[in-house]
N, C-alpha and C. Protein backbone atom coordinates (compact mmCIF):
# COMPACT_ATOMS: atom_id res chain seq x y z
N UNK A 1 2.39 -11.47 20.79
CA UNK A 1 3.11 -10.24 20.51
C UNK A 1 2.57 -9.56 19.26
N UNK A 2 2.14 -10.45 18.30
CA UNK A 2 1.27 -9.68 16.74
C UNK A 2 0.04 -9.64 17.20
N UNK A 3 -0.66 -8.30 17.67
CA UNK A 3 -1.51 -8.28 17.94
C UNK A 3 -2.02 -7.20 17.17
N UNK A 4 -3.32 -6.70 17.39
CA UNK A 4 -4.14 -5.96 16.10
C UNK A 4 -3.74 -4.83 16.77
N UNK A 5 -3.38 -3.56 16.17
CA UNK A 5 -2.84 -2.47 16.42
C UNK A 5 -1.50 -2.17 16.49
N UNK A 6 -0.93 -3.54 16.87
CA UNK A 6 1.36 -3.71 17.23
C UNK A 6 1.95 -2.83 16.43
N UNK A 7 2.54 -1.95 16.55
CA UNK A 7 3.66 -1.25 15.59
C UNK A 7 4.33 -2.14 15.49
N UNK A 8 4.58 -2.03 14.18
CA UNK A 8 6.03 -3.18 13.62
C UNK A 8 6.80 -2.09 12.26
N UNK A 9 8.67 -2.30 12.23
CA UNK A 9 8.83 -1.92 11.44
C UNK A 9 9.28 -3.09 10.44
N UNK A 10 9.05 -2.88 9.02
CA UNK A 10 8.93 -3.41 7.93
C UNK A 10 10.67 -4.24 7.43
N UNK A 11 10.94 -5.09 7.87
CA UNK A 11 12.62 -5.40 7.44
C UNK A 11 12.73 -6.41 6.38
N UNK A 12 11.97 -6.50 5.58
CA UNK A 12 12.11 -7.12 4.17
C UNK A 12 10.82 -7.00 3.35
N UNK A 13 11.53 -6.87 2.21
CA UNK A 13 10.26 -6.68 0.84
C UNK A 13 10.90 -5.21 0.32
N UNK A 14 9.69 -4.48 -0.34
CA UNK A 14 9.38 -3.84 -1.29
C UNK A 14 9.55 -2.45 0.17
N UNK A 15 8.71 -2.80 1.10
CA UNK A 15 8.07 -1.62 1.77
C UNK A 15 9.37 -1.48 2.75
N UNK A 16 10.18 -2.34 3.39
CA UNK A 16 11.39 -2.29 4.16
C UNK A 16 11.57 -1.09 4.33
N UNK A 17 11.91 -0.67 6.09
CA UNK A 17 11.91 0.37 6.84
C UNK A 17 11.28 1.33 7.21
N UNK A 18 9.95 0.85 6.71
CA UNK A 18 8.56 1.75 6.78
C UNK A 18 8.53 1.28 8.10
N UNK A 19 7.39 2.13 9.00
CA UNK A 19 6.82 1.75 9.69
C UNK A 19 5.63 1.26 9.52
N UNK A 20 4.70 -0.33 10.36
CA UNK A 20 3.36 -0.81 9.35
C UNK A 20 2.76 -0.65 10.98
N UNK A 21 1.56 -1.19 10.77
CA UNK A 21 0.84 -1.52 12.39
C UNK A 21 -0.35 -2.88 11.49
N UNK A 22 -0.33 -3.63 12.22
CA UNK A 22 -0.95 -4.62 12.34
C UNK A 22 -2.61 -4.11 12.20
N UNK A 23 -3.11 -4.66 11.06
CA UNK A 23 -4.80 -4.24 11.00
C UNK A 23 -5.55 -5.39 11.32
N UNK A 24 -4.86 -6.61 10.60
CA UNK A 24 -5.84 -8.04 10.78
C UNK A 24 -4.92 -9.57 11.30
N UNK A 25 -5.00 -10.37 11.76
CA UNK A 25 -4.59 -11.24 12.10
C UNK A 25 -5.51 -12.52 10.88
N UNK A 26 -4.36 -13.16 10.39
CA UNK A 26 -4.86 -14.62 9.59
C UNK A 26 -4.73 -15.81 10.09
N UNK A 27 -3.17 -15.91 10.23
CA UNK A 27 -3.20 -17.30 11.39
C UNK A 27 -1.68 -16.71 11.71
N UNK A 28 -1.66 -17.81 11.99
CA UNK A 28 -0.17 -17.53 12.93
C UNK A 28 1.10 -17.25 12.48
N UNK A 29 1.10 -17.67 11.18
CA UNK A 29 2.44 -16.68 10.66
C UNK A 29 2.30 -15.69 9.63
N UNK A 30 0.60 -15.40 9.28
CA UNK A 30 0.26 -13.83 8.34
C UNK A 30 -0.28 -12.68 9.33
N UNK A 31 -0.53 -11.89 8.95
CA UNK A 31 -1.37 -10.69 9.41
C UNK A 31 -1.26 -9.58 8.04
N UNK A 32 -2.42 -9.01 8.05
CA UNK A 32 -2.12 -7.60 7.48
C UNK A 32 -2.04 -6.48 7.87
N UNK A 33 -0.96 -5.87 7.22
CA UNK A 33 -0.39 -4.52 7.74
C UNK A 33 -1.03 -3.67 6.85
N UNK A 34 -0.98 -2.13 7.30
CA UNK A 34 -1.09 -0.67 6.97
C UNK A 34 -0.45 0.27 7.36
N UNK A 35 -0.66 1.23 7.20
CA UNK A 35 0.60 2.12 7.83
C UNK A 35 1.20 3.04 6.76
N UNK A 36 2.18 3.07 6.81
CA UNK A 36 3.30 3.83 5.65
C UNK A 36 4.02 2.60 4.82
N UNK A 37 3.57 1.83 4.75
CA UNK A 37 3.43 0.52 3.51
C UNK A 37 2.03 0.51 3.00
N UNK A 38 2.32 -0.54 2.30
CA UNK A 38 0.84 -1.16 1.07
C UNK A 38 0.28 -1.64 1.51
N UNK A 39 -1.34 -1.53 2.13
CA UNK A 39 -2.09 -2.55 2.74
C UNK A 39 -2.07 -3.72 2.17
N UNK A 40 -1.44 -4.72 2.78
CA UNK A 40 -1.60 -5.92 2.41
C UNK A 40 -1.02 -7.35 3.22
N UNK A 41 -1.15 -8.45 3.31
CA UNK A 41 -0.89 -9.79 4.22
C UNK A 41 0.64 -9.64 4.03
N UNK A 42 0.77 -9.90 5.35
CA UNK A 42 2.57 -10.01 5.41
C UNK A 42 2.69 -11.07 6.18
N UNK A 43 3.92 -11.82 6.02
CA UNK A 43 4.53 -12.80 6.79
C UNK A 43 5.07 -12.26 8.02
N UNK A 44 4.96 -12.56 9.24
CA UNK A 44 5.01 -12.19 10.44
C UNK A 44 6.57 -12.04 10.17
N UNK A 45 7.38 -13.06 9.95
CA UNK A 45 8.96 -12.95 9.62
C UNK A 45 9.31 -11.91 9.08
N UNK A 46 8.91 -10.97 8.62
CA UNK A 46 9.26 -9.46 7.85
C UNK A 46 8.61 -8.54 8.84
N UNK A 47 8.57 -9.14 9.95
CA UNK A 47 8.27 -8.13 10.88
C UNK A 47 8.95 -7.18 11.59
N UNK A 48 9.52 -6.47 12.57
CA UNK A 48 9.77 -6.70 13.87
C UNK A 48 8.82 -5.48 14.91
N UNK A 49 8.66 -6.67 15.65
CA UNK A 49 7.36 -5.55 16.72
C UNK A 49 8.15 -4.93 17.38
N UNK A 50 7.54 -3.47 17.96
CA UNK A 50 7.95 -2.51 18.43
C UNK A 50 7.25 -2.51 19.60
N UNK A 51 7.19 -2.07 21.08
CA UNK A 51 6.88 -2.28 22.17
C UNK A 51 5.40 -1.28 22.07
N UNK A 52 5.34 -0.05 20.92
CA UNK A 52 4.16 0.68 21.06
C UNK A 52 2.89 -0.55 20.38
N UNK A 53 1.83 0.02 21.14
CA UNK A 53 0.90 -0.31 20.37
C UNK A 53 -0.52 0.64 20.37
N UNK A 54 -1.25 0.76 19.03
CA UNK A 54 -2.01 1.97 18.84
C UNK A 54 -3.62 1.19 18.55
N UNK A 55 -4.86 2.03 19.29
CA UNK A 55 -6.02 1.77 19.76
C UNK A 55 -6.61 1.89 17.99
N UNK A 56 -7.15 0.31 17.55
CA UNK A 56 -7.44 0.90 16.59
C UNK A 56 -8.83 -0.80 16.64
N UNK A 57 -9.05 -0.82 15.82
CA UNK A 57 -10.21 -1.43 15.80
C UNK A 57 -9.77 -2.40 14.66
N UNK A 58 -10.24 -4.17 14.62
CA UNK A 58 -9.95 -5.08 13.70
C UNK A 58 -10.43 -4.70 12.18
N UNK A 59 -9.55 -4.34 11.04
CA UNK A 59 -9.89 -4.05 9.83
C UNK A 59 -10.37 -2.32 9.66
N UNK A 60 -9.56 -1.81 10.72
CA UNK A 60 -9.64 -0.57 10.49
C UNK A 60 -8.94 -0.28 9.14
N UNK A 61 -9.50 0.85 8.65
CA UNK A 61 -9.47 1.98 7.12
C UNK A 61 -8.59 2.49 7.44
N UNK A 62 -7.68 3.17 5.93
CA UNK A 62 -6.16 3.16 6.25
C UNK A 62 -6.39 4.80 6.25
N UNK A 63 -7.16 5.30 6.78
CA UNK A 63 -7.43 6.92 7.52
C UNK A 63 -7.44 6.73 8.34
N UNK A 64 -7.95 5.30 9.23
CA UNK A 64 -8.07 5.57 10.76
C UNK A 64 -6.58 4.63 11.23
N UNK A 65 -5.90 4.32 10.46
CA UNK A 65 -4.48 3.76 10.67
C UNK A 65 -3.79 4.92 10.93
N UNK A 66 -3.90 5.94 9.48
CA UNK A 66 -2.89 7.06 9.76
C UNK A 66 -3.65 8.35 10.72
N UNK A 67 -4.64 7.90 10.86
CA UNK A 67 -4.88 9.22 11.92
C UNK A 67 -4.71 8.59 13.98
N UNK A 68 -4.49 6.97 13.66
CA UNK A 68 -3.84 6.56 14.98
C UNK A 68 -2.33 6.54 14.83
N UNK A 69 -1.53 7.00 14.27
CA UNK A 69 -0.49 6.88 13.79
C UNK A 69 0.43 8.28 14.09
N UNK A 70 -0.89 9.57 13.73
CA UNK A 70 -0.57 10.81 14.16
C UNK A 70 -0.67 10.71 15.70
N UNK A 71 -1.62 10.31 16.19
CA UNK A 71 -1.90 10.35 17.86
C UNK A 71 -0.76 10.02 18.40
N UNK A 72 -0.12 8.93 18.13
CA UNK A 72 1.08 8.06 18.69
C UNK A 72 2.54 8.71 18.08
N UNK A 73 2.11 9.88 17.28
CA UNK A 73 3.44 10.62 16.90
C UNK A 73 4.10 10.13 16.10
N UNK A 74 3.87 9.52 15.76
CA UNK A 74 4.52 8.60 14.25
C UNK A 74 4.01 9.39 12.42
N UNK A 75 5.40 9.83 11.84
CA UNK A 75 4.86 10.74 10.73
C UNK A 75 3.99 9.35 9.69
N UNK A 76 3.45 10.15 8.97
CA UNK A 76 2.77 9.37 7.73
C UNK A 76 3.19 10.07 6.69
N UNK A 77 3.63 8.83 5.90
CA UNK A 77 3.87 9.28 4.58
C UNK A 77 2.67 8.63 3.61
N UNK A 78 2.15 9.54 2.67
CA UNK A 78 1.03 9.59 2.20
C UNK A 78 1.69 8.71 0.94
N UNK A 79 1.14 8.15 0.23
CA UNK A 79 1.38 7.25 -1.59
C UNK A 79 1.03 8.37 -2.53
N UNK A 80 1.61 8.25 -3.17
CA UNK A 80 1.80 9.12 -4.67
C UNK A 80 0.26 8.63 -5.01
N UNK A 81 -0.44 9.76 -4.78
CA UNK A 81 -2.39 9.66 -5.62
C UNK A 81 -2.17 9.30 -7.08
N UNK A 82 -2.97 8.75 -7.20
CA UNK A 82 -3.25 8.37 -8.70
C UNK A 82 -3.15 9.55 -9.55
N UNK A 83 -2.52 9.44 -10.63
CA UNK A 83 -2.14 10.63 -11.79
C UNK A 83 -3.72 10.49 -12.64
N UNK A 84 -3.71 11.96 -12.81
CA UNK A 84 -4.93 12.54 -13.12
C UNK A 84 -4.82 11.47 -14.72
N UNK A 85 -5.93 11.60 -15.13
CA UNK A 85 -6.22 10.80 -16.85
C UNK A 85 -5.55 11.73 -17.68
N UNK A 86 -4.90 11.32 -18.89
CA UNK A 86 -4.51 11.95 -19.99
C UNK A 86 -5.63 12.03 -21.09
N UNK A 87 -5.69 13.16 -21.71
CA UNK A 87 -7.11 13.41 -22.33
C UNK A 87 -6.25 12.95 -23.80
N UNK A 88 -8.07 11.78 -24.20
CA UNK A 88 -8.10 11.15 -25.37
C UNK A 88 -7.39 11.99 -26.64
N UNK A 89 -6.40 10.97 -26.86
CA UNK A 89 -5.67 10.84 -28.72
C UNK A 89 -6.81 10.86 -29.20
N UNK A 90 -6.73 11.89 -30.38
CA UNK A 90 -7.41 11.98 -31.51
C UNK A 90 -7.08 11.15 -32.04
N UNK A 91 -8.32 10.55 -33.07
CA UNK A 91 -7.93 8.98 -33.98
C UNK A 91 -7.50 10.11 -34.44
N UNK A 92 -6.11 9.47 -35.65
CA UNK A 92 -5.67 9.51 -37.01
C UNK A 92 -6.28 9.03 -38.29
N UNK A 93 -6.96 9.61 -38.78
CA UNK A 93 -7.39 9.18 -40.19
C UNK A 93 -6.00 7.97 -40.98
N UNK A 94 -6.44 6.76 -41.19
CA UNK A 94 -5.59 6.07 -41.92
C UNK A 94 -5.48 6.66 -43.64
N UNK A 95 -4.58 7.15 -44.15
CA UNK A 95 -4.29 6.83 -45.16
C UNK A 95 -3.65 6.15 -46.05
N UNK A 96 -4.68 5.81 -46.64
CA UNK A 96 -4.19 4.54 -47.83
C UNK A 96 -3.02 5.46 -49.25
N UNK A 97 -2.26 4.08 -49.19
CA UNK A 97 -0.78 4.40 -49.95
C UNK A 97 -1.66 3.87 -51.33
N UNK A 98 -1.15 4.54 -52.21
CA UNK A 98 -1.47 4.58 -54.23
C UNK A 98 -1.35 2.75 -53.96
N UNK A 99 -2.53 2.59 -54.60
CA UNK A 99 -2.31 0.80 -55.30
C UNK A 99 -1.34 1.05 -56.78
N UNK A 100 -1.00 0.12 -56.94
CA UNK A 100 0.30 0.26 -57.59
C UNK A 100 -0.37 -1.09 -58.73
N UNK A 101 -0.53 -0.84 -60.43
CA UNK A 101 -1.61 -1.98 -60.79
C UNK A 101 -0.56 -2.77 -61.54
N UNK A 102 -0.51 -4.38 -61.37
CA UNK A 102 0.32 -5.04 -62.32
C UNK A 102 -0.12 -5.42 -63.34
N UNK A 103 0.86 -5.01 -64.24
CA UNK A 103 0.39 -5.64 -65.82
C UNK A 103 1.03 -7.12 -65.94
């Protein structure tokens, strides 16, 4: 039933209620998912398969996940892109406090 392409939706963790699809098979109780979750190895138990399944190729790229994902009518939700760089702090010149001399 976990087969490479299976729609499954996500019912525990971080990603829960996403929809994922199966990219890779590990052994018998991992696989990794993609989809509208985090590419990454999931425990088959945080699964549950869905009767669709979408034409995709072993270790497919998570463009050709979400562009089999559009075919099969399923929305994609895209991840927040990386935030642009914040342009370099000027050093601060340290200034030194009065030495203070003991008599």
């Amino acid at each position: 039933m976990m087969d490479i392409g299976r729609v499954c939706m996500k019912i525990a963790g971080r990603d829960s209620g996403n929809v994922a699809i199966i990219v890779d098979k590990i052994d018998e109780n991992f696989v990794v998912v993609n989809g509208n979750v985090r590419r990454k190895r999931c425990n088959i138990k945080h699964l549950e398969p869905t009767e669709k399944l979408v034409a995709i190729q072993q270790n497919a790229s998570t463009e050709e996940v979400h562009a089999a994902m559009k075919d099969a009518g399923f929305e994609v939700k895209r991840h927040a892109e990386p935030k642009a760089e914040k342009p370099a702090k000027a050093e601060k010149k340290a200034e030194k406090a009065p030495v203070k001399k003991v008599k």
